[in-house]
C-alpha atoms as a PDB file:
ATOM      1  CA  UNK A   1      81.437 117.063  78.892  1.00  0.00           C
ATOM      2  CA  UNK A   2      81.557 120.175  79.636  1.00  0.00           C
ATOM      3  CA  UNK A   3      84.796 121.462  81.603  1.00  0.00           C
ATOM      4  CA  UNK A   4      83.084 124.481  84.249  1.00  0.00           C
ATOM      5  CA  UNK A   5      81.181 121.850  85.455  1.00  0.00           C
ATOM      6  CA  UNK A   6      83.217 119.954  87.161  1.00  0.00           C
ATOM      7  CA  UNK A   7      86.722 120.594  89.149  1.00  0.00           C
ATOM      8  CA  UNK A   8      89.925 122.339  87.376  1.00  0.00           C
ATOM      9  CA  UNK A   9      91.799 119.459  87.672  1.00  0.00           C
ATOM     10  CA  UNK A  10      89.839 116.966  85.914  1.00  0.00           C
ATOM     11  CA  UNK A  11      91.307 115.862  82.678  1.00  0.00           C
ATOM     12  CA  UNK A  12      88.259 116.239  80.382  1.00  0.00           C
ATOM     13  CA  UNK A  13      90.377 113.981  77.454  1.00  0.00           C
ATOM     14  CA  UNK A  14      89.904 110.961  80.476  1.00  0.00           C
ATOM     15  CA  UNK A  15      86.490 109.302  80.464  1.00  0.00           C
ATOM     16  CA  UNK A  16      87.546 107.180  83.515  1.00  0.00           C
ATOM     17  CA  UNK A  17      88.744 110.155  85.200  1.00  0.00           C
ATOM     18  CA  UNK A  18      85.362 112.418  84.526  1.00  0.00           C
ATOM     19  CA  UNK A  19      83.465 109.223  85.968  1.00  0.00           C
ATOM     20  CA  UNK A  20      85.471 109.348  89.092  1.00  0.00           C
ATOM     21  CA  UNK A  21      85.176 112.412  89.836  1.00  0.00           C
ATOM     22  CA  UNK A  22      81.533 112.715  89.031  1.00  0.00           C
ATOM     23  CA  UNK A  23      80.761 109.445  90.921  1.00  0.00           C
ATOM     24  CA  UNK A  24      83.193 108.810  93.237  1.00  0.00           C
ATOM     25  CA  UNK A  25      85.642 111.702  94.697  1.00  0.00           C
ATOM     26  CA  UNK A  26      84.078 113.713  97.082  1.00  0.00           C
ATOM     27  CA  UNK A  27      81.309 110.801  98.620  1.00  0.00           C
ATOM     28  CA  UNK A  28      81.471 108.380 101.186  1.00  0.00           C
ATOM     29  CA  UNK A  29      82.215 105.041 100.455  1.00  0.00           C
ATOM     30  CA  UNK A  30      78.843 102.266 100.458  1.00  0.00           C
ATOM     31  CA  UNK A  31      80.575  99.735 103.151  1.00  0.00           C
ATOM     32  CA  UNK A  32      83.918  99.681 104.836  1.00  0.00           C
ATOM     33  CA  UNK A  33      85.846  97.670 102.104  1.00  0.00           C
ATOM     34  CA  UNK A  34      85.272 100.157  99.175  1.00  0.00           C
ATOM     35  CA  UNK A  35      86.869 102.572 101.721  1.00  0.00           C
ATOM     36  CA  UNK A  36      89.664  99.665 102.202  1.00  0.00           C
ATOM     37  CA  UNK A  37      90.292  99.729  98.885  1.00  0.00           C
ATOM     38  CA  UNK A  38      89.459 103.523  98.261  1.00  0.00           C
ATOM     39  CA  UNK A  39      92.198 103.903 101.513  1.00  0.00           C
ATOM     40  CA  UNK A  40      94.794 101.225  99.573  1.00  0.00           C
ATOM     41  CA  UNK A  41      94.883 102.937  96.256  1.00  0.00           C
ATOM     42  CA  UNK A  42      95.729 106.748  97.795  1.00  0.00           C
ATOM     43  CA  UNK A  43      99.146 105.020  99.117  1.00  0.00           C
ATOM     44  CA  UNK A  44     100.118 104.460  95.659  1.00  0.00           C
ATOM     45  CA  UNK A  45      99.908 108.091  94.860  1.00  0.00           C
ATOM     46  CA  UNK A  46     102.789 109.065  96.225  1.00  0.00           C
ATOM     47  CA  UNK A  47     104.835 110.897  93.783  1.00  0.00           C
ATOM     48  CA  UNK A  48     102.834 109.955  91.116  1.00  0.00           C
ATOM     49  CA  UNK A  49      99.485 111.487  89.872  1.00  0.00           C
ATOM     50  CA  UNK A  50      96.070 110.445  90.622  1.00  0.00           C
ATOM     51  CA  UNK A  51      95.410 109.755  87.282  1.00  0.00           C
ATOM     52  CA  UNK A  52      98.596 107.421  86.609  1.00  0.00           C
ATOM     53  CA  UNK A  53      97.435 105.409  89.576  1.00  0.00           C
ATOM     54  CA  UNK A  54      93.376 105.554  88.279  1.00  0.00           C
ATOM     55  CA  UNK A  55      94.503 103.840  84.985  1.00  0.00           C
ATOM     56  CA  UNK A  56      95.865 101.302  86.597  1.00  0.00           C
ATOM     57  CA  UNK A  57      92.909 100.619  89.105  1.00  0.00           C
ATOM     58  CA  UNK A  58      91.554  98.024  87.411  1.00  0.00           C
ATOM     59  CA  UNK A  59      94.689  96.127  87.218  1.00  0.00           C
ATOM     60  CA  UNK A  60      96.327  96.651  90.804  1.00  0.00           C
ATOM     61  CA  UNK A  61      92.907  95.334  92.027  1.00  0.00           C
ATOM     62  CA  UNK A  62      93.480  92.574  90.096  1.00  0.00           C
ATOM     63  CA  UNK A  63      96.867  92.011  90.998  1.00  0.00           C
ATOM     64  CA  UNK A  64      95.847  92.144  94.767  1.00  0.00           C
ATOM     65  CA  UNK A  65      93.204  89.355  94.696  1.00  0.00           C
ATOM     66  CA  UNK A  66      90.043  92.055  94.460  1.00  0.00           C
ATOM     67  CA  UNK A  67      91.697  93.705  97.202  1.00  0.00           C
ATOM     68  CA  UNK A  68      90.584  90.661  99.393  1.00  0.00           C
ATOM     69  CA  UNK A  69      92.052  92.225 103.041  1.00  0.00           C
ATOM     70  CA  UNK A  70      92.967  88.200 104.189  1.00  0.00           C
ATOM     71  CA  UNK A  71      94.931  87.178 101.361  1.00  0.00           C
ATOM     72  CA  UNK A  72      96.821  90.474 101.034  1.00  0.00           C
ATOM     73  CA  UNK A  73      97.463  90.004 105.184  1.00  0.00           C
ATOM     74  CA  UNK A  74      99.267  86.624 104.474  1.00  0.00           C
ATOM     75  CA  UNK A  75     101.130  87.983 101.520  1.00  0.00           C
ATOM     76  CA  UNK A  76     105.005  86.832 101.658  1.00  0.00           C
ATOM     77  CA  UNK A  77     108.235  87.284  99.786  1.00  0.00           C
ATOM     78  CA  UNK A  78     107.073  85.586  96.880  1.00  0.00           C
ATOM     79  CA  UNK A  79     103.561  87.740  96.687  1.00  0.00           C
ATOM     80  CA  UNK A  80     105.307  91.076  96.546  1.00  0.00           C
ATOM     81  CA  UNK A  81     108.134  88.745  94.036  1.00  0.00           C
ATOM     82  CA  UNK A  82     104.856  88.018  91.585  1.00  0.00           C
ATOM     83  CA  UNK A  83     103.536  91.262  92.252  1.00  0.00           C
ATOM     84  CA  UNK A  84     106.960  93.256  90.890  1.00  0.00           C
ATOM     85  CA  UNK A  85     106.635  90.679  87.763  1.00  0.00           C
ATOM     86  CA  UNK A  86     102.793  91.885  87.066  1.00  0.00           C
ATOM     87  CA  UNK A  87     102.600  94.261  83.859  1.00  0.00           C
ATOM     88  CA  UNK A  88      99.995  97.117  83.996  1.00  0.00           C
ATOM     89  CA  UNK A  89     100.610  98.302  87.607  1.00  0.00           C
ATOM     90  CA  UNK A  90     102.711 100.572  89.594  1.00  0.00           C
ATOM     91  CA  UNK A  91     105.786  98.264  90.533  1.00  0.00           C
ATOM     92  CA  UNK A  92     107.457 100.175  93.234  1.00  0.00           C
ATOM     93  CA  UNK A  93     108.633  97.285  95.753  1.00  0.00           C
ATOM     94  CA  UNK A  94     108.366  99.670  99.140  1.00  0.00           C
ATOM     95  CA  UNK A  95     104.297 100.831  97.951  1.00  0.00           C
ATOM     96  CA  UNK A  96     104.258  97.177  96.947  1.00  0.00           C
ATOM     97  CA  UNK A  97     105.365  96.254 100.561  1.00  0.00           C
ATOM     98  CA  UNK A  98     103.540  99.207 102.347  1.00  0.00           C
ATOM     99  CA  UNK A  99     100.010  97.607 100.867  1.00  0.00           C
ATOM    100  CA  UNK A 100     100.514  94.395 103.037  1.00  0.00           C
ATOM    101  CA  UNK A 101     101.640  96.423 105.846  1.00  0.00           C
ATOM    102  CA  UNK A 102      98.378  98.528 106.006  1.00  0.00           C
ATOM    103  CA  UNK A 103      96.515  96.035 105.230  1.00  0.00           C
ATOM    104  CA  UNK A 104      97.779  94.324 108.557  1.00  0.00           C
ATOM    105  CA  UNK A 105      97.431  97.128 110.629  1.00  0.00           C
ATOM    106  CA  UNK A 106      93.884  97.827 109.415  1.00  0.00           C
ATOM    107  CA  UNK A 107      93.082  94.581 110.047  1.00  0.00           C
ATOM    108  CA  UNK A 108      94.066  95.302 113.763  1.00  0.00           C
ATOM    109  CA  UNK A 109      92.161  98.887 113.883  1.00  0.00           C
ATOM    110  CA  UNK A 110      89.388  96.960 112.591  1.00  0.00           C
ATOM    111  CA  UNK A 111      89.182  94.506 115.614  1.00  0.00           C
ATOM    112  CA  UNK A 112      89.552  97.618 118.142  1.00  0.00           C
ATOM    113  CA  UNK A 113      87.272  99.596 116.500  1.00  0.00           C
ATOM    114  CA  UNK A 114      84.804  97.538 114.802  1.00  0.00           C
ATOM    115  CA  UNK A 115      85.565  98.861 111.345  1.00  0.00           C
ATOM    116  CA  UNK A 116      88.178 101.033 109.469  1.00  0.00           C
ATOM    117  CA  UNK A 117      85.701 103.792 108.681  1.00  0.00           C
ATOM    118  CA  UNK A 118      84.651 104.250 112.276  1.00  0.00           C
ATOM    119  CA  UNK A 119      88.816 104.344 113.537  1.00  0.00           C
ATOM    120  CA  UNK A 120      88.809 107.145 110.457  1.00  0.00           C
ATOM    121  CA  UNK A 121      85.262 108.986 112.066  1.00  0.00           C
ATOM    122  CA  UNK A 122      86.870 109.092 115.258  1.00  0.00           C
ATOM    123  CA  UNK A 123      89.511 111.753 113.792  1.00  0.00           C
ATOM    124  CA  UNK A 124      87.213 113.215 110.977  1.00  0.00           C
ATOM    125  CA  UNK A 125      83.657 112.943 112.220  1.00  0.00           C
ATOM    126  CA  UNK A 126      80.638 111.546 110.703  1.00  0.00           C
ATOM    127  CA  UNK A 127      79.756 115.174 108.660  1.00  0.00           C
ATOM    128  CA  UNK A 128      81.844 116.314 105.951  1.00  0.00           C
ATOM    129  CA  UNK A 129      84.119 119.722 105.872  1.00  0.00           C
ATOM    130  CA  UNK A 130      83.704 121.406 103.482  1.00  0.00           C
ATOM    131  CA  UNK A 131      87.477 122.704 102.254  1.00  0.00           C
ATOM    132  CA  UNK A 132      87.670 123.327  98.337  1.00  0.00           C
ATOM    133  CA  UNK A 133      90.965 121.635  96.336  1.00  0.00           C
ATOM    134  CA  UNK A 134      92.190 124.837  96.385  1.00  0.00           C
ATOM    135  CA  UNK A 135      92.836 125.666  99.899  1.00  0.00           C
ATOM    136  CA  UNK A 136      94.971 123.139 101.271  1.00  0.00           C
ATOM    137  CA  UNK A 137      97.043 119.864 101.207  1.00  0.00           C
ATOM    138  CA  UNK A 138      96.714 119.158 104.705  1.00  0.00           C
ATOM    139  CA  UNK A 139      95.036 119.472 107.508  1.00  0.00           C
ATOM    140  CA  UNK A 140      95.256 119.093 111.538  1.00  0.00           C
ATOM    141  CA  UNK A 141      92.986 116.587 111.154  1.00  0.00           C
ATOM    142  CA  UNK A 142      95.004 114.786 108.274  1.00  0.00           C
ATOM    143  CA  UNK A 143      98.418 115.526 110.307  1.00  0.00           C
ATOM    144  CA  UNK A 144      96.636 113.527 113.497  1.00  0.00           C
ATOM    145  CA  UNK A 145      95.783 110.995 111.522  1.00  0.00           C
ATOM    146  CA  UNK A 146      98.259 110.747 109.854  1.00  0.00           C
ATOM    147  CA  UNK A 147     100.423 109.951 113.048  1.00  0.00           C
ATOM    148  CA  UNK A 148      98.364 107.945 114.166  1.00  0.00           C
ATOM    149  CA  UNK A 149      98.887 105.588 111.381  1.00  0.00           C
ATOM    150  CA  UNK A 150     102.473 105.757 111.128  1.00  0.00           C
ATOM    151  CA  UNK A 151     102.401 104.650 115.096  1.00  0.00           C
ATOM    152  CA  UNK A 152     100.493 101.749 114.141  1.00  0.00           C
ATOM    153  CA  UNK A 153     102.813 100.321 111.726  1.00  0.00           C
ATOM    154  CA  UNK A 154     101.781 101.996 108.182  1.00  0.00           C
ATOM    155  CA  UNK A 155     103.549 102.881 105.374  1.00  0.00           C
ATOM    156  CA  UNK A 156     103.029 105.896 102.478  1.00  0.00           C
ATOM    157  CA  UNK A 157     100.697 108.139 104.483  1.00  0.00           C
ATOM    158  CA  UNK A 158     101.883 111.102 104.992  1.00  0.00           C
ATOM    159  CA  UNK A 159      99.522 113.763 105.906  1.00  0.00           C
ATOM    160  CA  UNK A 160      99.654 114.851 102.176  1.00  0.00           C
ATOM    161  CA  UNK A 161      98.402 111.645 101.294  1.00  0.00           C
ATOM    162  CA  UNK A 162      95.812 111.072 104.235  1.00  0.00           C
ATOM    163  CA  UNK A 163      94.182 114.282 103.317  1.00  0.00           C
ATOM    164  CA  UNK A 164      93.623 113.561  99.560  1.00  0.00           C
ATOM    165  CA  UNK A 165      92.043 109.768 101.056  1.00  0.00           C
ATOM    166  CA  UNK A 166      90.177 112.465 103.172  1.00  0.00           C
ATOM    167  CA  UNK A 167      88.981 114.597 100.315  1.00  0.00           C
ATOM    168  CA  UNK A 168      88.233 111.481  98.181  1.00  0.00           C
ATOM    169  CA  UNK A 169      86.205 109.424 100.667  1.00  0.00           C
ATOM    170  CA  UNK A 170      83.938 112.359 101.656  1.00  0.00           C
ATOM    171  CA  UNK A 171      85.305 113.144 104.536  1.00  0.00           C
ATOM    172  CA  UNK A 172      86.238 116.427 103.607  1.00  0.00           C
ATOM    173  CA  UNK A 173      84.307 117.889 100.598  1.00  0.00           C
ATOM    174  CA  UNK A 174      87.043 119.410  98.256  1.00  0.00           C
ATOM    175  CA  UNK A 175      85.043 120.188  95.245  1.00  0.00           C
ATOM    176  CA  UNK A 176      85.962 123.828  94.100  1.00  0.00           C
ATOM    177  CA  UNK A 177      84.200 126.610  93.716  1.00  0.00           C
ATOM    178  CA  UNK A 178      83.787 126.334  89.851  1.00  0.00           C
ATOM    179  CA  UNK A 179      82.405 122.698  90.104  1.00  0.00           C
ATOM    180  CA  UNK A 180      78.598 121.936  89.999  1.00  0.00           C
ATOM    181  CA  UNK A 181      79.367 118.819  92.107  1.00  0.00           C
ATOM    182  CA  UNK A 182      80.564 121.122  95.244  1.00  0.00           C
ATOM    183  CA  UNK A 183      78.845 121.845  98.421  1.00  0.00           C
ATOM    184  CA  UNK A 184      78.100 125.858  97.569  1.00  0.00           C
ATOM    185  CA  UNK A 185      74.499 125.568  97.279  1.00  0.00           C
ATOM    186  CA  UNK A 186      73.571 122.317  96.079  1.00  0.00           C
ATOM    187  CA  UNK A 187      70.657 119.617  96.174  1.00  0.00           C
ATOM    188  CA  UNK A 188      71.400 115.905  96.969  1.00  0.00           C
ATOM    189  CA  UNK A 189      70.511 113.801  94.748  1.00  0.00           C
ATOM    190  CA  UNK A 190      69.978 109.598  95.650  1.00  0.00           C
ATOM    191  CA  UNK A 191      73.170 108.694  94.938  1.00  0.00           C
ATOM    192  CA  UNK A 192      75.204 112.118  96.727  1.00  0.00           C
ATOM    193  CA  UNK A 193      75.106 113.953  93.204  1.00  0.00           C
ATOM    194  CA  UNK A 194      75.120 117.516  94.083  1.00  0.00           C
ATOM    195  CA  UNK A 195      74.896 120.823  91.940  1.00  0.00           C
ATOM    196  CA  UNK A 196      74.373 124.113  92.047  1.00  0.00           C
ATOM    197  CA  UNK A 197      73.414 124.724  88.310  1.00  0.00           C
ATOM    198  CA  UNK A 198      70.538 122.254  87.969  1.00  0.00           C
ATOM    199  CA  UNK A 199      70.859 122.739  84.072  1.00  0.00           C
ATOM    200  CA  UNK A 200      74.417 121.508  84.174  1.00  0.00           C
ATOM    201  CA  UNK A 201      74.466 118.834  81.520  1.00  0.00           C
ATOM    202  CA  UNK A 202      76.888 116.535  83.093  1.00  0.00           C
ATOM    203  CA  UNK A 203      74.598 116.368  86.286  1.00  0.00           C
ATOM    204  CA  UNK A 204      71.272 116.185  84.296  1.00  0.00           C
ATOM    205  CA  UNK A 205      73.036 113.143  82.736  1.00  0.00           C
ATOM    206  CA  UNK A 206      73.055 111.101  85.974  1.00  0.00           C
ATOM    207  CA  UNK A 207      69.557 112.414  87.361  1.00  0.00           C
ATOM    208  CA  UNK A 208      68.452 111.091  83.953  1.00  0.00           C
ATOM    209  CA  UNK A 209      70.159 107.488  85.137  1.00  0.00           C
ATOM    210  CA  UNK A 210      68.985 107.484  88.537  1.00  0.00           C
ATOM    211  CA  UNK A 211      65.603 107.881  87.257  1.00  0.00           C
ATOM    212  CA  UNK A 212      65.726 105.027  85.132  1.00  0.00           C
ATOM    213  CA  UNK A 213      67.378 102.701  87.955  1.00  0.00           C
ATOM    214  CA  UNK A 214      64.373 103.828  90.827  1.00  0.00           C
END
């Protein structure tokens, strides 16, 4: 793995944080409930890093039924009450709470708009900015969004946090200037695998896959 390839922040000692980067952050979401769920796991970021809440993925999703958006809408006192009990994930009663919360209100944005990613396109467009990591937290677009979720009811997005679910959906391309993934100069590959050094290894390594898999 080799570390100019890929962002500054990635933690190279983290195989399940080199994968997400190099397969997830930065692209678009295949159908509206990986972006649910993409959307759902930024909210428990707050105050905590990425990376705490990445290790736990696996085990929050659990913990939420697969993230299934009509379960998680009827959830009551004794949900979040078996939730707070549940080893291996972030047990913070008001992110806890917030989940259920957003996942009611998207449920509503998703009957006036059709879907959650097209209420999200109306503020951030279809096309992706491109804004490396390292030149901002927010974002007018973030801070409008942002409001507009907090008038709808939802909890834990700030525009701090709206802009990193921004930046890790593909809304807004944030891959730095040092990463092979970013937007510089680079060729798409099927799967939204860019680069700019088409003998980086860590690239080559999923052309190889994608090969294989066509």
């Amino acid at each position: 793995m080799n570390g100019p390839c890929r962002c500054a922040w990635v933690n190279l000692r983290n195989p399940l944080y080199v994968e997400y980067h190099d397969r997830e952050w930065g692209r678009r979401p295949a159908d509206d409930q990986a972006l649910y769920e993409r959307f759902i796991l930024e909210t428990f970021q707050a105050g905590l890093s990425w990376e705490c809440v990445l290790n736990r993925r696996a085990a929050i999703k659990a913990a939420f039924d697969g993230f299934d958006a009509a379960r998680i809408a009827a959830y009551g006192e004794a949900d979040l009450a078996r939730l707070m009990a549940t080893d291996g994930i972030i047990r913070n009663r008001a992110k806890l709470g917030a989940v259920v919360a957003n996942t009611r209100a998207i449920a509503s944005i998703r009957a006036a708009f059709g879907s959650f990613g097209a209420y999200v396109e109306s503020f951030a467009g279809k096309d992706p900015v491109v804004e490396p990591y390292t030149e901002r937290t927010t974002s007018p677009v973030s801070d409008a969004l942002s409001a507009d979720m907090r008038r709808r009811g939802m909890k834990f997005v700030g525009s701090t946090t709206v802009y990193a679910f921004l930046q890790a959906a593909g809304f807004i391309d944030g891959h730095g200037p040092e990463c092979r993934f970013g937007s510089a100069s680079r060729a798409t590959s099927r799967t939204g695998a860019m680069l700019r050094d088409r003998g980086c290894p860590c690239v080559k390594k999923i052309k190889e896959e994608e090969r294989k898999t066509e």
